[in-house]
C-alpha atoms as a PDB file:
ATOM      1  CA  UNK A   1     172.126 116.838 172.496  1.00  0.00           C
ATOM      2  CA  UNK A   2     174.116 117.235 169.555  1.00  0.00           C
ATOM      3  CA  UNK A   3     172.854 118.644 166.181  1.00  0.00           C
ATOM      4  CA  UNK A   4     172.797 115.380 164.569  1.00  0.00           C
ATOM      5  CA  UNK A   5     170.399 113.616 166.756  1.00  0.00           C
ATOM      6  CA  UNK A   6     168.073 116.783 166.783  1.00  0.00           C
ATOM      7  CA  UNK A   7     167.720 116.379 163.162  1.00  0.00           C
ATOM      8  CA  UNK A   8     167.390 112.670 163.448  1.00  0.00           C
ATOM      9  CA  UNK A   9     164.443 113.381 165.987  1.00  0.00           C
ATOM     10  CA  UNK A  10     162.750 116.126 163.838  1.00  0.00           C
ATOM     11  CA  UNK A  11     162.754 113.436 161.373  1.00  0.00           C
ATOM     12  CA  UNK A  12     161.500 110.538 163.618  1.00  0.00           C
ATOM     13  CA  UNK A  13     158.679 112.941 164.364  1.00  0.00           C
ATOM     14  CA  UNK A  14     157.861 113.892 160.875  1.00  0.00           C
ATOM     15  CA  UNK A  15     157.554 110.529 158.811  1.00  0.00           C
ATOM     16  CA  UNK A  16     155.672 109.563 162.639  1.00  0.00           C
ATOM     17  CA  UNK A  17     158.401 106.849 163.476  1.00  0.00           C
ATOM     18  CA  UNK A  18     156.980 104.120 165.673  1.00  0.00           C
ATOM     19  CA  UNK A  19     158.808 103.230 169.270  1.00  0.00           C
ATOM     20  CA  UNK A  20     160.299  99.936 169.776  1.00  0.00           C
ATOM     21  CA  UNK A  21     159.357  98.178 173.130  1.00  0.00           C
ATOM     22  CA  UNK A  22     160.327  94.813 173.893  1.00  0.00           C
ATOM     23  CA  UNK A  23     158.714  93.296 177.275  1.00  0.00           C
ATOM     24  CA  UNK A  24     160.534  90.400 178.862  1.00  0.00           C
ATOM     25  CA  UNK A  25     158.050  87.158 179.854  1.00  0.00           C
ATOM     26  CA  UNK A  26     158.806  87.018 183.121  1.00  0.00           C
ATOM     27  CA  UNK A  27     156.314  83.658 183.678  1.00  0.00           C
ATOM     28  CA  UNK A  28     156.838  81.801 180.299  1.00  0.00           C
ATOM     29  CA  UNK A  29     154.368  78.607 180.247  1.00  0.00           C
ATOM     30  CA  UNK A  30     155.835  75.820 179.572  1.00  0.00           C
ATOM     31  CA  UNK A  31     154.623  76.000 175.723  1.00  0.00           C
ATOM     32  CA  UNK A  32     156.651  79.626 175.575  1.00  0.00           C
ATOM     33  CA  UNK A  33     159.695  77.868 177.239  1.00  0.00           C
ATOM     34  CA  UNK A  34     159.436  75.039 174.572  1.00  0.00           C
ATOM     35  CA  UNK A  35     158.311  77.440 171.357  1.00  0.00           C
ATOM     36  CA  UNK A  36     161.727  80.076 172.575  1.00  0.00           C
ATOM     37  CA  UNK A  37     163.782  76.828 172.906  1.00  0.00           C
ATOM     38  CA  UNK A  38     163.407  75.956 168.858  1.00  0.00           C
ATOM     39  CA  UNK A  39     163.515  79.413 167.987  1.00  0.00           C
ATOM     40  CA  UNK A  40     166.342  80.281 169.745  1.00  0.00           C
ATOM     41  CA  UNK A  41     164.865  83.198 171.018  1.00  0.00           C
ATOM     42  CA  UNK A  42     165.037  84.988 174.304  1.00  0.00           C
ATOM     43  CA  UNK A  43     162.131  85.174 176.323  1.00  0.00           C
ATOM     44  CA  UNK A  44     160.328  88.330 175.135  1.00  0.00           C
ATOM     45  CA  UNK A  45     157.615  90.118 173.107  1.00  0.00           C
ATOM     46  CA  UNK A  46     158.381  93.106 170.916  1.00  0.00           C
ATOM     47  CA  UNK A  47     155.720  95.900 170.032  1.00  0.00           C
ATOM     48  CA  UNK A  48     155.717  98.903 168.056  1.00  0.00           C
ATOM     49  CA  UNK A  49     154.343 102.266 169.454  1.00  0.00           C
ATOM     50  CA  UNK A  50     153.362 104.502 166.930  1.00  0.00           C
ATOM     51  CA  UNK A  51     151.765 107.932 167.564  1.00  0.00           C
ATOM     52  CA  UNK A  52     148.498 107.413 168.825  1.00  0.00           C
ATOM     53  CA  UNK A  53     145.339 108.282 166.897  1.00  0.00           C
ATOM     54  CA  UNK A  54     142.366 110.963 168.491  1.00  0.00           C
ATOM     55  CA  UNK A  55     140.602 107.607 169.287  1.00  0.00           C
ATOM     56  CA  UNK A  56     143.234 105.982 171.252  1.00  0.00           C
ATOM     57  CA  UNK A  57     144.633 109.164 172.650  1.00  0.00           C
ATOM     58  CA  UNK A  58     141.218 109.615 174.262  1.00  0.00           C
ATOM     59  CA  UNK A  59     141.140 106.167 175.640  1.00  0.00           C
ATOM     60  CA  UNK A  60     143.950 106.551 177.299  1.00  0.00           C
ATOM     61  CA  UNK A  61     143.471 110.201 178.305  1.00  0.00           C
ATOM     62  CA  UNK A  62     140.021 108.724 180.202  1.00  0.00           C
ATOM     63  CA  UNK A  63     142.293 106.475 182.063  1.00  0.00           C
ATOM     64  CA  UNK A  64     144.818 108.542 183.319  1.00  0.00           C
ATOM     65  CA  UNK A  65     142.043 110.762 184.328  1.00  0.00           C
ATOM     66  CA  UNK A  66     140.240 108.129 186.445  1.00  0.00           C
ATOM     67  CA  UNK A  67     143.167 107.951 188.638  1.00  0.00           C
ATOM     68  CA  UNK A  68     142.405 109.127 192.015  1.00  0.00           C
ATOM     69  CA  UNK A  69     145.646 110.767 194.065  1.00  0.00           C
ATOM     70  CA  UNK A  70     143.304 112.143 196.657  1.00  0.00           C
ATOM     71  CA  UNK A  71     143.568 108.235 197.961  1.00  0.00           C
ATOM     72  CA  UNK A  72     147.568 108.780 198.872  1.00  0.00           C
ATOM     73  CA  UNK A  73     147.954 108.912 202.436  1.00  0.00           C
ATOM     74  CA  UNK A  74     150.363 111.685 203.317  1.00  0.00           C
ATOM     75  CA  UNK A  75     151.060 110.658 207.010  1.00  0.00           C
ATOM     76  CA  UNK A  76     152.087 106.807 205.788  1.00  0.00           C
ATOM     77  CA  UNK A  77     153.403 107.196 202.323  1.00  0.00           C
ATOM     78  CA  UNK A  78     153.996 103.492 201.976  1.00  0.00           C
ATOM     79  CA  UNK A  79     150.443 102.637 203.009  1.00  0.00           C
ATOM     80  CA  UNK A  80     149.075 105.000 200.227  1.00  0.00           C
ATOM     81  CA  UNK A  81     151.363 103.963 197.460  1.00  0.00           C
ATOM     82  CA  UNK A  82     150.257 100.489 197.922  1.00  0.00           C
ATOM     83  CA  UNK A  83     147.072 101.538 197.621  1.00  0.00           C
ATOM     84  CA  UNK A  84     147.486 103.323 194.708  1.00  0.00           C
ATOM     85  CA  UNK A  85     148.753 100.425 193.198  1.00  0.00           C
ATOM     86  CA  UNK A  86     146.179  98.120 193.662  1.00  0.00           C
ATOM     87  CA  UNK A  87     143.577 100.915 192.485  1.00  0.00           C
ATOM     88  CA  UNK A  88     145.863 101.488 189.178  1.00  0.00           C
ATOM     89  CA  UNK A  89     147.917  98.772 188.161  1.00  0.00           C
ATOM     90  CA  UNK A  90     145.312  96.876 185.720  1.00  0.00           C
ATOM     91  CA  UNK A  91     144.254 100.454 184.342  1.00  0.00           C
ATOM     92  CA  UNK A  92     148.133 100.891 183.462  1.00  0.00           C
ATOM     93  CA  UNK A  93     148.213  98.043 181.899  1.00  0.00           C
ATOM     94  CA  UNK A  94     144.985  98.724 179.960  1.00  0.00           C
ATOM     95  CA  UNK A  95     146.455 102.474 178.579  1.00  0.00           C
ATOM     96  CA  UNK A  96     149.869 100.327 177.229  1.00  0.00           C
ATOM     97  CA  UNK A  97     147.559  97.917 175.354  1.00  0.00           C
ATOM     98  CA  UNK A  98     145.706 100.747 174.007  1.00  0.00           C
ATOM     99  CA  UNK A  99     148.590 102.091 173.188  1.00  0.00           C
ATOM    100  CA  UNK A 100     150.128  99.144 171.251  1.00  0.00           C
ATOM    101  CA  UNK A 101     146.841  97.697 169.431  1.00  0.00           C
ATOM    102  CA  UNK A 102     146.192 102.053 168.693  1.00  0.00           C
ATOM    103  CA  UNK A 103     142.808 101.370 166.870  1.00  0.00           C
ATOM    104  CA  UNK A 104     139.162 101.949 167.618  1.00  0.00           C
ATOM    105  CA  UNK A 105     138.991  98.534 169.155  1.00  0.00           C
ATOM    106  CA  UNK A 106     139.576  97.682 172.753  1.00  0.00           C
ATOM    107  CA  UNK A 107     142.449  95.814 173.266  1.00  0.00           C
ATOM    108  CA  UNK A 108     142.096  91.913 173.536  1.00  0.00           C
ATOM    109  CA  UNK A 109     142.168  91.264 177.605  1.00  0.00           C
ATOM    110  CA  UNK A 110     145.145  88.617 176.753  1.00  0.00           C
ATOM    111  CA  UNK A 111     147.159  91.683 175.639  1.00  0.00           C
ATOM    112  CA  UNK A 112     146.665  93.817 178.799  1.00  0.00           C
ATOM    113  CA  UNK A 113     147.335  90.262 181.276  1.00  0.00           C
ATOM    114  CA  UNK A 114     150.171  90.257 179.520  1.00  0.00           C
ATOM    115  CA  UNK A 115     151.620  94.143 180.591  1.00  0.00           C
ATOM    116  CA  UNK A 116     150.316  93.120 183.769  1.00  0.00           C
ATOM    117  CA  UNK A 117     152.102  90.123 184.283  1.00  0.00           C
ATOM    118  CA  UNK A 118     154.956  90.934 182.896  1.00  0.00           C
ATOM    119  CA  UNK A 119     156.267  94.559 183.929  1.00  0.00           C
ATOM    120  CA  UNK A 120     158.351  95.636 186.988  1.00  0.00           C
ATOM    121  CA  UNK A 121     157.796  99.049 187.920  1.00  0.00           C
ATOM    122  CA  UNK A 122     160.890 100.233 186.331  1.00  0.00           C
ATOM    123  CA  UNK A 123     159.518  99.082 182.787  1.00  0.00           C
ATOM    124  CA  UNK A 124     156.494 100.689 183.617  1.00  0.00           C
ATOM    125  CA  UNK A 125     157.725 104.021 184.083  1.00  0.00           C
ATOM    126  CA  UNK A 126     160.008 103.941 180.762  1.00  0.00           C
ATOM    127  CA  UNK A 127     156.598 102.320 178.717  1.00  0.00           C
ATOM    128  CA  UNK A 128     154.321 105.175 180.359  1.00  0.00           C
ATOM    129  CA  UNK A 129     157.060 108.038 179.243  1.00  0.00           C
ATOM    130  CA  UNK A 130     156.553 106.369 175.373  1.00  0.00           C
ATOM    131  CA  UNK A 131     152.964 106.415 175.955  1.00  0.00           C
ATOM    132  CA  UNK A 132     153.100 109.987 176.619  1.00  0.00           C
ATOM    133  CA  UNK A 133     155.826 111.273 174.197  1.00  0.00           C
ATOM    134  CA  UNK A 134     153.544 109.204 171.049  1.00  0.00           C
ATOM    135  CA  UNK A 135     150.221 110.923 172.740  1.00  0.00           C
ATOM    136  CA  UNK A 136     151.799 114.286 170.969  1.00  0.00           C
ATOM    137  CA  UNK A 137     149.440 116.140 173.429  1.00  0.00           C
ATOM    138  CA  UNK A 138     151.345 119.100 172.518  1.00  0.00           C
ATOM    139  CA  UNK A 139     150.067 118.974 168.847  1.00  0.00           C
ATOM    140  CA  UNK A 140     146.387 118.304 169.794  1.00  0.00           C
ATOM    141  CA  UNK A 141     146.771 121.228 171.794  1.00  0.00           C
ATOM    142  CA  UNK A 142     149.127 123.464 169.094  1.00  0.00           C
ATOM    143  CA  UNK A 143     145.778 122.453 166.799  1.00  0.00           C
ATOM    144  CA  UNK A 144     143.253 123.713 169.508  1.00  0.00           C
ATOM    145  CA  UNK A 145     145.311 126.902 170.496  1.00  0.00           C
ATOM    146  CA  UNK A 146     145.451 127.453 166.605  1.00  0.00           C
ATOM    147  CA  UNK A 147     141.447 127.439 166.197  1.00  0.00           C
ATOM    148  CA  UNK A 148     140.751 129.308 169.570  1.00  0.00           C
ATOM    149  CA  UNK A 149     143.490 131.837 167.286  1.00  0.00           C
ATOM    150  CA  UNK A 150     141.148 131.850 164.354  1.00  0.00           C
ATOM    151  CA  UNK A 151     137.706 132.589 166.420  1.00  0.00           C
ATOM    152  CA  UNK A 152     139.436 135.388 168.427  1.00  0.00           C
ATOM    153  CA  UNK A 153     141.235 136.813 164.988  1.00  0.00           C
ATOM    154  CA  UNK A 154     137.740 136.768 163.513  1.00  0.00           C
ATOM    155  CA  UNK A 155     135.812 138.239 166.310  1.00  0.00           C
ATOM    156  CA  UNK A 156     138.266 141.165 166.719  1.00  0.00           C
ATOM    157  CA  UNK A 157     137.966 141.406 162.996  1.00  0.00           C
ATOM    158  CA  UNK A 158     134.212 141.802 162.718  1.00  0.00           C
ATOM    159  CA  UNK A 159     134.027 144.188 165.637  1.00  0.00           C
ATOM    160  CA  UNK A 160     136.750 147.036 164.002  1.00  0.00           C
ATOM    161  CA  UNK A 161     134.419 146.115 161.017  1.00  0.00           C
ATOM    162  CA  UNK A 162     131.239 147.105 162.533  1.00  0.00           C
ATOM    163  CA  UNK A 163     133.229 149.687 164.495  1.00  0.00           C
ATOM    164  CA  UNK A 164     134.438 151.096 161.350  1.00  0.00           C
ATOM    165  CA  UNK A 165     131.254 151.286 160.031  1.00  0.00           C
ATOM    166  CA  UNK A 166     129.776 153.106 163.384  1.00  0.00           C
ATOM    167  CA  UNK A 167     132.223 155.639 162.384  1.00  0.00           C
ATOM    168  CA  UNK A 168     134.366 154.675 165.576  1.00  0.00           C
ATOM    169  CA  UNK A 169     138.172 154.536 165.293  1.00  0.00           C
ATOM    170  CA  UNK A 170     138.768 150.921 165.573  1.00  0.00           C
ATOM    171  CA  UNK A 171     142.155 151.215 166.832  1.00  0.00           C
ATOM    172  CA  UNK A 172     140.901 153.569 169.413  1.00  0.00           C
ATOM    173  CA  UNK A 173     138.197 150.551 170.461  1.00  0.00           C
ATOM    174  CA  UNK A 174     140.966 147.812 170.936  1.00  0.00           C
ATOM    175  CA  UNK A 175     142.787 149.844 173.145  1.00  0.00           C
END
């Protein structure tokens, strides 16, 4: 990656640029066939990702937790992935809608039929990686990490303190 489109990133990331993702209607009803017709419009929805908020983030977090691998069945891989996606699809679907309405509100069911209906497997992987990347788990976690910092700076801090004052060589203590 060149320099250029580094920077450009850095500054996606800081003014919290929002993802484009356009979804193809696979199954237009025959209104959507007629409405695309006088628009001259293809056949597709577009939706902005933009990072998610704690709220959403833990919606979709939740999800992603509930899903169960021990269910994969090693001896007949194709058996267990099938499995897997009955058990997960509609929750997938759920965590992209979450993703796209990214407010304190669940997302209408309309919106999630819609991911449902209308993504192939391959779309679902490349929406799932955008899900992910505008999560910024990485910050929660820098912010976490940071705290945790804090307590463990203080702590050590009040113990050469009281150390100090136990006429104990606090350097001698930390060692």
């Amino acid at each position: 990656m060149d320099e250029k489109k580094v920077l450009a990133s850095v500054a996606d990331t800081l003014v919290e640029k929002p993802v484009t993702l356009k979804v193809d209607i696979l199954h237009p009803s025959s209104y959507e066939k007629l409405l695309f017709k006088i628009r001259k419009k293809e056949l597709a929805r577009t939706f902005h990702v933009k990072p998610l908020s704690l709220a959403s983030m833990v919606k979709v977090s939740k999800l992603f937790l509930g899903f169960d691998m021990s269910s994969l069945d090693k001896e007949n891989l194709l058996t267990g992935n099938y499995k897997l996606i009955v058990e997960h699809a509609r929750s997938m679907a759920r965590a992209i809608a979450i993703s796209v309405v990214n407010n304190k509100d669940d997302p209408p069911e309309s919106l999630v039929e819609f991911f449902y209906n209308n993504l192939s497997a391959a779309e679902l992987s490349k929406v799932v990686a955008i899900i992910i990347k505008q999560c910024r788990v990485q910050d929660f976690m820098i912010s976490i990490i940071s705290i945790s910092g804090i307590n463990i700076l203080a702590s050590r801090t009040a113990s050469a303190r009281s150390a100090s004052l136990n006429g104990v060589n606090p350097l001698e203590q930390m060692s």
